[in-house]
Protein backbone atom coordinates (compact mmCIF):
# COMPACT_ATOMS: atom_id res chain seq x y z
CA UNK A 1 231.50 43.17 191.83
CA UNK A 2 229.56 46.58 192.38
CA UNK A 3 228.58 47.78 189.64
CA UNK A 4 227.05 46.20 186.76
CA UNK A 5 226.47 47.79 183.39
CA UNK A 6 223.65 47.36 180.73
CA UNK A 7 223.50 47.78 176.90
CA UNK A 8 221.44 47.13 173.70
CA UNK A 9 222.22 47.02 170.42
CA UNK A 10 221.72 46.85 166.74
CA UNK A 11 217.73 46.33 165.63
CA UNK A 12 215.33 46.32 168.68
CA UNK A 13 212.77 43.32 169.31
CA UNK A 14 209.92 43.15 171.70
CA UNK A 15 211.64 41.79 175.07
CA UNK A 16 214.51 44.27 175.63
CA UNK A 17 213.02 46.04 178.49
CA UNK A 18 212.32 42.91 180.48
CA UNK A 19 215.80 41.66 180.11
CA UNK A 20 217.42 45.10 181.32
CA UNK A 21 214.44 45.03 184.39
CA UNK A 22 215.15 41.62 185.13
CA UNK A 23 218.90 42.25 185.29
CA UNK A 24 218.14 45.37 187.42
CA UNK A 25 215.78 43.50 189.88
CA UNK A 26 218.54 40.89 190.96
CA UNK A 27 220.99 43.41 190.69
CA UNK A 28 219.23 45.56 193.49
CA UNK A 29 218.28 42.25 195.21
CA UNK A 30 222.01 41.48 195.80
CA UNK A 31 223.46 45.46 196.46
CA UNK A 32 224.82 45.95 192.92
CA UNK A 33 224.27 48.67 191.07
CA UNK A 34 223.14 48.70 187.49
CA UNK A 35 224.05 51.36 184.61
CA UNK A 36 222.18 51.66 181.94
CA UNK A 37 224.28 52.93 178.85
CA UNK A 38 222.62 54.63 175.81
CA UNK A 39 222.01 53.96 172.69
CA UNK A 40 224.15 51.06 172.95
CA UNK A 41 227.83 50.58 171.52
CA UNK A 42 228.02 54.66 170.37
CA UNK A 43 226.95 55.65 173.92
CA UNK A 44 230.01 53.92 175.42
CA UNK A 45 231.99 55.67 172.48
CA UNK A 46 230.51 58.97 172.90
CA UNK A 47 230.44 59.06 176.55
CA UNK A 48 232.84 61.58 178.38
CA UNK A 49 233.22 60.25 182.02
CA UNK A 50 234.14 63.22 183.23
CA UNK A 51 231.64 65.67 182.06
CA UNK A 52 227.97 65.71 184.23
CA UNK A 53 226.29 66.52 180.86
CA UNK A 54 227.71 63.80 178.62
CA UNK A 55 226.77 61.34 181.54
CA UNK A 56 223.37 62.98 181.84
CA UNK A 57 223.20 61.73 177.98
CA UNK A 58 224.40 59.00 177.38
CA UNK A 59 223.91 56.69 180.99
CA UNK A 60 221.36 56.13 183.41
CA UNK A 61 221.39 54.34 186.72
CA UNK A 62 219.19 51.69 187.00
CA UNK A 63 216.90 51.75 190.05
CA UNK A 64 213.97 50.05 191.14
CA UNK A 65 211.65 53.20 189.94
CA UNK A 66 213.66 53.47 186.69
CA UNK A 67 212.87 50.23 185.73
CA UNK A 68 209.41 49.13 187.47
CA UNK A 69 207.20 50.05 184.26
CA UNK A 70 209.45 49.16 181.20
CA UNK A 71 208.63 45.97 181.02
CA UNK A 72 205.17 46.68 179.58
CA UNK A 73 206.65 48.23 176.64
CA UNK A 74 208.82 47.13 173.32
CA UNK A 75 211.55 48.42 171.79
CA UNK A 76 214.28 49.21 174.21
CA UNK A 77 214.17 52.45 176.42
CA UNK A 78 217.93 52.45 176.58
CA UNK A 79 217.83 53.16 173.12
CA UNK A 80 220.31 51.62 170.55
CA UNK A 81 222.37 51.83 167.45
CA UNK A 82 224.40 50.36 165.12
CA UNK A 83 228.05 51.51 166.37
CA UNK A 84 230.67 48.90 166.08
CA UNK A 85 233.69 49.94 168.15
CA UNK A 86 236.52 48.23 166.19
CA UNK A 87 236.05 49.72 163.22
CA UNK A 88 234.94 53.18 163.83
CA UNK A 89 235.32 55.95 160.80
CA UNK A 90 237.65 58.64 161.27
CA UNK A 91 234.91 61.19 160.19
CA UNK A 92 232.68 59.70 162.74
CA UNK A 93 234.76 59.94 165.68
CA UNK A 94 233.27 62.58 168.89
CA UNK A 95 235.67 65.53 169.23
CA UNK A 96 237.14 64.07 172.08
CA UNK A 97 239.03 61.63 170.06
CA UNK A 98 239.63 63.38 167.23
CA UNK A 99 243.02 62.89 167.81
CA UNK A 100 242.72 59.22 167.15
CA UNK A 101 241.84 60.08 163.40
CA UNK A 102 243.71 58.55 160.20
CA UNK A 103 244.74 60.71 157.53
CA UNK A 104 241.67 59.08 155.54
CA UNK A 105 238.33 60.25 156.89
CA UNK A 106 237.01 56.97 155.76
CA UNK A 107 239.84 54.51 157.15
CA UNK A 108 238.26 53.22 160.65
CA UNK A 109 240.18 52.87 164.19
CA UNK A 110 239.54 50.58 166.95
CA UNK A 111 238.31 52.33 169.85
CA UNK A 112 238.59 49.22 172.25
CA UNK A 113 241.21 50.82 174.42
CA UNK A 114 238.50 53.70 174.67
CA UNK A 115 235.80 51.47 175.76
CA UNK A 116 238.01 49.77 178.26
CA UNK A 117 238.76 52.93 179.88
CA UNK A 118 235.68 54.38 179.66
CA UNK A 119 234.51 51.99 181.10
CA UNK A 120 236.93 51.58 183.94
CA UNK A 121 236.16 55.26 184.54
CA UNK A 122 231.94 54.62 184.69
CA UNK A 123 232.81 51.93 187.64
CA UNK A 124 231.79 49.22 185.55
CA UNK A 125 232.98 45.65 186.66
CA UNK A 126 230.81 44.00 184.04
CA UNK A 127 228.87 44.49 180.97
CA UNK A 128 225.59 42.86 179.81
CA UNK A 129 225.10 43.08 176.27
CA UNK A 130 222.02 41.95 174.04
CA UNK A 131 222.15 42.27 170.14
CA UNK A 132 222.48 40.10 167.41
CA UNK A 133 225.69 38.73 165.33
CA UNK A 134 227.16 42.26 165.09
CA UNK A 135 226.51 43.70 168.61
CA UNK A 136 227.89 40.47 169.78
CA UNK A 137 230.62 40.07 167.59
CA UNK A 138 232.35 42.75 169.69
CA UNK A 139 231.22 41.74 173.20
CA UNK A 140 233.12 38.76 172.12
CA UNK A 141 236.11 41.06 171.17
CA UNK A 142 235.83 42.93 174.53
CA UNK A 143 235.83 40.16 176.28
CA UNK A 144 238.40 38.69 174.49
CA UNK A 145 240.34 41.91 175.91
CA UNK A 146 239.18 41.02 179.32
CA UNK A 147 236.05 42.74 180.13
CA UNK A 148 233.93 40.23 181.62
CA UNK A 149 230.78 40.59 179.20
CA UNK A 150 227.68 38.16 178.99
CA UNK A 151 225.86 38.34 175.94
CA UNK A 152 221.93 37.87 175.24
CA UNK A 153 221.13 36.96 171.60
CA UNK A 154 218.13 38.72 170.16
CA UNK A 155 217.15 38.90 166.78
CA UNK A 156 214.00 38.74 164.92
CA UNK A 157 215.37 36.69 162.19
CA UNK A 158 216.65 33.89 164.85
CA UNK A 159 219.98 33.24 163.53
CA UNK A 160 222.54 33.49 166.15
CA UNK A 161 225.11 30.72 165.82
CA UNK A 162 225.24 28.91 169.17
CA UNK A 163 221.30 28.83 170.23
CA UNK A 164 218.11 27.43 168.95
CA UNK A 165 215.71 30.76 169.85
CA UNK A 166 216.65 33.98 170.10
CA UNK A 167 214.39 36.74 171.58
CA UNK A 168 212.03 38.76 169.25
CA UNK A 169 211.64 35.60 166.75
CA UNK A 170 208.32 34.24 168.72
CA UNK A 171 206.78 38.16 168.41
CA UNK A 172 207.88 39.04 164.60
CA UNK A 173 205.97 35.68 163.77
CA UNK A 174 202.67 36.51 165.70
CA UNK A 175 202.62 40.14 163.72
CA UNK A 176 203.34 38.82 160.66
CA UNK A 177 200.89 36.00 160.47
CA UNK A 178 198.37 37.90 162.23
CA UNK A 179 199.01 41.06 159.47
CA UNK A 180 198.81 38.76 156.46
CA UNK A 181 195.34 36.75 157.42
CA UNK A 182 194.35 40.31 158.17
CA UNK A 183 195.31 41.49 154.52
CA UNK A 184 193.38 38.34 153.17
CA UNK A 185 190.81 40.57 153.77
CA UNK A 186 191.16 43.63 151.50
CA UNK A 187 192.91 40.99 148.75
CA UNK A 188 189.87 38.85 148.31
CA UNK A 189 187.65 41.68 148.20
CA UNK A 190 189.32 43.31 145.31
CA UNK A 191 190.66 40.14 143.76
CA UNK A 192 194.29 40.84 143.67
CA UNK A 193 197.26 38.79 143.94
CA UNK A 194 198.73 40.31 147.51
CA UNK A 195 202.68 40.87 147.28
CA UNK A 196 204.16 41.23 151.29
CA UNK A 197 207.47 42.08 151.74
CA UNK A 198 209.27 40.91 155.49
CA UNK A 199 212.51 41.80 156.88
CA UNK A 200 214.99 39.35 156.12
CA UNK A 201 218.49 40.53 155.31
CA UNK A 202 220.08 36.84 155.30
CA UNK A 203 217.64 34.89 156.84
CA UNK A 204 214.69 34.29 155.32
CA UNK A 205 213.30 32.15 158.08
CA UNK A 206 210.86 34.71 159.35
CA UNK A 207 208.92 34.73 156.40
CA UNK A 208 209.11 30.99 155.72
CA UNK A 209 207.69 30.27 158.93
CA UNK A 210 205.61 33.16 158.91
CA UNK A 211 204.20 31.66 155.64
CA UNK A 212 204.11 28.21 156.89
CA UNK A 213 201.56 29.54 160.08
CA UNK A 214 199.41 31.98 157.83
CA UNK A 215 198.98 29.12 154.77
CA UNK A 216 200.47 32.20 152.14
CA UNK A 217 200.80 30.72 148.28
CA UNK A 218 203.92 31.27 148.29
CA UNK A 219 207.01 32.22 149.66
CA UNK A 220 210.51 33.70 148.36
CA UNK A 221 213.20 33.70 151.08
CA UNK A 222 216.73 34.98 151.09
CA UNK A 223 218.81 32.27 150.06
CA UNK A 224 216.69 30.92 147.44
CA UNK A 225 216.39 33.14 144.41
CA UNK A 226 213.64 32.96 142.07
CA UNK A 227 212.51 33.01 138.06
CA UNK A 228 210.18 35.93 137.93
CA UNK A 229 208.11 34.91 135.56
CA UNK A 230 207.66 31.20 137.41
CA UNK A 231 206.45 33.36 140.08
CA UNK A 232 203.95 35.36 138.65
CA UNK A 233 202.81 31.88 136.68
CA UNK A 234 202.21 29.86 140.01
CA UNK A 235 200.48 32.44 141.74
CA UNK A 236 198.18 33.43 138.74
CA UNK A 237 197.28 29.75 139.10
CA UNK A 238 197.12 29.92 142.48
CA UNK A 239 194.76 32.73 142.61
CA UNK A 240 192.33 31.05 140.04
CA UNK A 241 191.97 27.86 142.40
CA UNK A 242 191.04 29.96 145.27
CA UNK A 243 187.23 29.87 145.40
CA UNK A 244 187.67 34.23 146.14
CA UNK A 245 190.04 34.83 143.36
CA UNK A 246 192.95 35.97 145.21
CA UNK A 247 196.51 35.11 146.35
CA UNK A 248 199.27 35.68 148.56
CA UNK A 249 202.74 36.20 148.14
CA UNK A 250 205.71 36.44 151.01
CA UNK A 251 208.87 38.02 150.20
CA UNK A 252 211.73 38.33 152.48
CA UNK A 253 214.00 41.79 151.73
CA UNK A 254 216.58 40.15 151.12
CA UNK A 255 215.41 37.87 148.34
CA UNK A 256 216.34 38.56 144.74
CA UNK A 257 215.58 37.10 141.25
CA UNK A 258 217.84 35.33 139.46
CA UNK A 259 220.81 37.26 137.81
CA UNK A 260 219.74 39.83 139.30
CA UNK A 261 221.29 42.31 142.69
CA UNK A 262 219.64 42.69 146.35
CA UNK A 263 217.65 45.85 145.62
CA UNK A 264 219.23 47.57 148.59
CA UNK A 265 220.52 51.83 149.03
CA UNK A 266 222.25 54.12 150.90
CA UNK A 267 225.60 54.27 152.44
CA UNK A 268 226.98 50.70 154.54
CA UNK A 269 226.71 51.08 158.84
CA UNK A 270 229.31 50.32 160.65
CA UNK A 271 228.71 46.43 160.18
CA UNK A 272 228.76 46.54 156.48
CA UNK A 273 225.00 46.84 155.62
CA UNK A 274 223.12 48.86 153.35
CA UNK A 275 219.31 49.33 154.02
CA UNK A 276 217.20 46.36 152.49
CA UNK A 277 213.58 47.15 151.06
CA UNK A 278 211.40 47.43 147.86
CA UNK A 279 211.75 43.70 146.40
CA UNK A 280 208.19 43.69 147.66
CA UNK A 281 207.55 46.31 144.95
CA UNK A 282 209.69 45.66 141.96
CA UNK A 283 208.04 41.82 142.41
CA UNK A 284 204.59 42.98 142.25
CA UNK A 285 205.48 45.88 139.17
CA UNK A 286 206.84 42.78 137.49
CA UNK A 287 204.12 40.38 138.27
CA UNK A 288 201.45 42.57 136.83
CA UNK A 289 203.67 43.17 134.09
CA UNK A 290 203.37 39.48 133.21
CA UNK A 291 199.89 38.61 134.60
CA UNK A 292 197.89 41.48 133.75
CA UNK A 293 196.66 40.77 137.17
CA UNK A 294 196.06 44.02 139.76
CA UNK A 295 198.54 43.54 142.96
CA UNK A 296 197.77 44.73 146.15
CA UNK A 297 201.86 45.76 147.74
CA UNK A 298 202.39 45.24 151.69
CA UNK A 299 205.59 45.70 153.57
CA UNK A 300 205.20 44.81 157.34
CA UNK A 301 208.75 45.99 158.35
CA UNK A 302 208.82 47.88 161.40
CA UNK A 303 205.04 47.01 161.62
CA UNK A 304 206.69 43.06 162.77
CA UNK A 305 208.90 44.42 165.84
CA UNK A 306 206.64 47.02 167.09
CA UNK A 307 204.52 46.75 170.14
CA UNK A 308 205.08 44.67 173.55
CA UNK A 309 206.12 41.08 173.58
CA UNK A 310 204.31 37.95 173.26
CA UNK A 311 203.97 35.82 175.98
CA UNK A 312 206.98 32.95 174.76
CA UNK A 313 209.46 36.03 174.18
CA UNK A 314 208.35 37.31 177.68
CA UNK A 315 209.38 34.11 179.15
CA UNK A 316 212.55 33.99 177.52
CA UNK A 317 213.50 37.39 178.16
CA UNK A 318 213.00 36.90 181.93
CA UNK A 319 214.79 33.58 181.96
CA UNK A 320 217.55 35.10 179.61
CA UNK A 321 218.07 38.34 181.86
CA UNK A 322 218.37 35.87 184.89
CA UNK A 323 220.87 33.44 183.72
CA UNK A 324 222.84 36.43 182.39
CA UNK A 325 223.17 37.69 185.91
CA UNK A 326 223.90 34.63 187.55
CA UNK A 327 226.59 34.22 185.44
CA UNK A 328 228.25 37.54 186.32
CA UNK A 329 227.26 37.15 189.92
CA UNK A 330 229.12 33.77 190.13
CA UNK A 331 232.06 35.33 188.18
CA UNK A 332 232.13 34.25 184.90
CA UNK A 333 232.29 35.95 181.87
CA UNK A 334 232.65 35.30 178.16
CA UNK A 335 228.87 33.51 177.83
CA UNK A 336 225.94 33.82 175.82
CA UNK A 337 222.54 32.54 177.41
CA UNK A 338 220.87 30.23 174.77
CA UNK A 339 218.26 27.77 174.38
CA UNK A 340 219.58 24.08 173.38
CA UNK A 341 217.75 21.24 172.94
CA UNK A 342 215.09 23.04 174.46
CA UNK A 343 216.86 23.87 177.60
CA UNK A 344 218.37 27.07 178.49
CA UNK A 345 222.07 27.22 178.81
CA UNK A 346 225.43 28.71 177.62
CA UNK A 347 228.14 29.20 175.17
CA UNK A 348 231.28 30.36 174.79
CA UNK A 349 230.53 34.19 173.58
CA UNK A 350 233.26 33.47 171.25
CA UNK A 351 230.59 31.28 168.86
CA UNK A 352 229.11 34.33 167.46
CA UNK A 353 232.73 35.39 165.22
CA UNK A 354 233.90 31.61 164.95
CA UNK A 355 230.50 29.92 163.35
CA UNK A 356 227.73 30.91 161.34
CA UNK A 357 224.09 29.85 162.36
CA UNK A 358 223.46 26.51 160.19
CA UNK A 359 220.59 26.89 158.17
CA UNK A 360 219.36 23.71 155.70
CA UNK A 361 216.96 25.59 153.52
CA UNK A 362 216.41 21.86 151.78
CA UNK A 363 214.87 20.87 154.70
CA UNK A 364 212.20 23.20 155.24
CA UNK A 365 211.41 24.99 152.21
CA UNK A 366 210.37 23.34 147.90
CA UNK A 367 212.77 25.39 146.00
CA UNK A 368 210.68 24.58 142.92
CA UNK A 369 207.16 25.80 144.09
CA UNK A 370 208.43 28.63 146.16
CA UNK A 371 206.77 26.78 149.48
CA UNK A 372 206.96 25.65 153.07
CA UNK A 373 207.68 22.36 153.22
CA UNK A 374 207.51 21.16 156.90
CA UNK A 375 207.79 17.48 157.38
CA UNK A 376 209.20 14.88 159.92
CA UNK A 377 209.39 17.36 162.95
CA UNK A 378 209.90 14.77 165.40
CA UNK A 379 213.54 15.43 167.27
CA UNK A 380 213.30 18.70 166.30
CA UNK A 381 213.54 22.01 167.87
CA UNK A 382 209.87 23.58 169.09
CA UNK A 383 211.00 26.38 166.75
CA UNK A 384 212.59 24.27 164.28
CA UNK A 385 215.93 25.69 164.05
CA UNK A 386 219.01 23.99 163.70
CA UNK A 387 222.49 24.56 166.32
């Protein structure tokens, strides 16, 4: 093996940079070379081996000064996207492989064969890929094709099948709860009923546990939905108790009312998915609609993945960019690094198309009051998620 390459993709989460430094670091260590490709699945895509400029663009060799400072940084200076390879729109194709195109602008080709050659091309005996689901969902497919490809689950909402923790949950939690007992502030002063909206497209575990650590009134997660006017009810009551006349309210994006649709927009990515957002604010219209009560509207968003990583997802980042190596190094293939049972190990990269991460809401969360309910931890995770 001599020559190694690098990718990210999908959403980025504090801990990206010190996976691709600690990937480059035992890479120079043992005489490998690392590439760095851009803007993740679309660079390999986009990327014309042959042309100085294109490779200019879209790669970047790894060395030890090209790496030595982004580790004190989030976000991933690699870049990223939301390009998924086996189903690429004709309309969305680079010139180069126009040729490729279906008659329908809209009907999608798989580009694997591209990305195999491409890739054969860059010198690139292995690939190194962090994401989530859908970045991984075609590592799996490449190496199903025979790449040998390593995966690195990262995701703030922590649901990759196939590991109990994946990298950005630990640093989306510390934001949120340390955003929401910092909007206690400005919602007790005024006496409002504070409605904060989270990302959560199907997960709605970051704002259950975000609510669980910050003590919030209440909390409406994804797979739950919820009676509107129950809502507004329990926290009116809720804010009455409260000795400074205020309450507070979690909402993940993806949650919904009853008999009602995901408020969602624009046109689907390449995965499938629409952008998520402004439950937060139809919930609060609607409980002041009922209440009479003024609201005070928050969405964290962005606001929970920005910024440099927390100390846990700096440990697992480093321990996760290591194992990922020595996997390659020893000359395997088809892996994702995980935590399980509080250990770090592998799986079969294969997990993330064949299973979806369990998730028993009952467990964790009073469907009737809209709350937390964490009980009987013993045997379970540190993070509380379920394999």
């Amino acid at each position: 093996m001599k020559r190694i390459g690098i990718l990210t993709g999908g959403g980025d989460v504090p801990g990206l940079n010190s996976v691709i430094k600690t990937v480059a670091s035992r890479c120079h260590r043992d005489g490998i070379e690392l590439l760095g490709i851009r803007k993740g699945w679309q660079g390999i895509v986009d990327v014309d081996p042959s042309d100085p400029a294109s490779l200019a663009a879209l790669t970047l060799p790894l060395t030890k000064d090209a790496v030595r400072t982004v580790d004190r940084t989030g976000g991933t200076f690699l870049h990223s996207s939301r390009v998924n390879p086996w189903s690429v729109r004709s309309d969305r194709l680079p010139e180069r492989l126009r040729h490729l195109a279906a008659a329908d602008p809209k009907q999608t080709v798989d580009l694997t064969a591209q990305v195999q050659e491409n890739l054969a091309l860059l010198g690139v005996d292995a690939l190194v890929v962090t994401g989530g689901d859908d970045t991984l969902g075609y590592a799996a497919r490449l190496s199903a094709a025979g790449m040998p490809v390593v995966g690195v689950p990262k995701t703030m909402d922590n649901d990759v099948p196939g590991t109990e923790y994946c990298l950005g949950f630990s640093t989306a939690l510390t934001r949120s709860v340390e955003m929401i007992r910092n909007l206690r502030t400005p919602t007790g002063s005024h006496e409002r009923i504070a409605v904060i909206e989270l990302f959560g497209r199907n997960c709605g575990a970051t704002a259950l546990f975000a609510g669980y650590l910050a003590a919030a009134d209440r909390v409406l997660i994804t797979e739950v939905d919820f009676d509107v006017e129950r809502v507004s009810s329990l926290l009116a009551e809720d804010q009455d108790r409260s000795p400074s006349h205020y309450a507070i309210c979690l909402v993940s994006e993806g949650a919904k009312a009853a008999g009602a649709d995901i408020i969602q927009r624009g046109e689907p990515d390449p995965y499938g998915h629409r952008k998520l957002g402004g439950i937060g604010l139809w919930l609060g219209h609607e409980i002041e609609a009922r209440t009479g009560r003024p609201i005070l509207g928050q969405s964290l968003a962005y606001l929970m993945r920005g910024g440099s990583p927390d100390t846990l997802d700096s440990m697992v980042a480093l321990n996760f960019g290591n194992l990922a190596y020595e996997i390659l190094r020893d000359g395997g293939g088809g892996k994702m690094t995980a935590l399980r049972n509080g250990c770090y190990s592998t799986v079969d990269l294969s997990v993330v198309i064949e299973a979806k991460r369990p998730w028993d809401v009952s467990k964790f969360y009073d469907a009737a009051e809209y709350r937390p309910r964490m009980e009987n931890p013993l045997g379970m995770p540190f993070f509380l998620g379920e394999l």
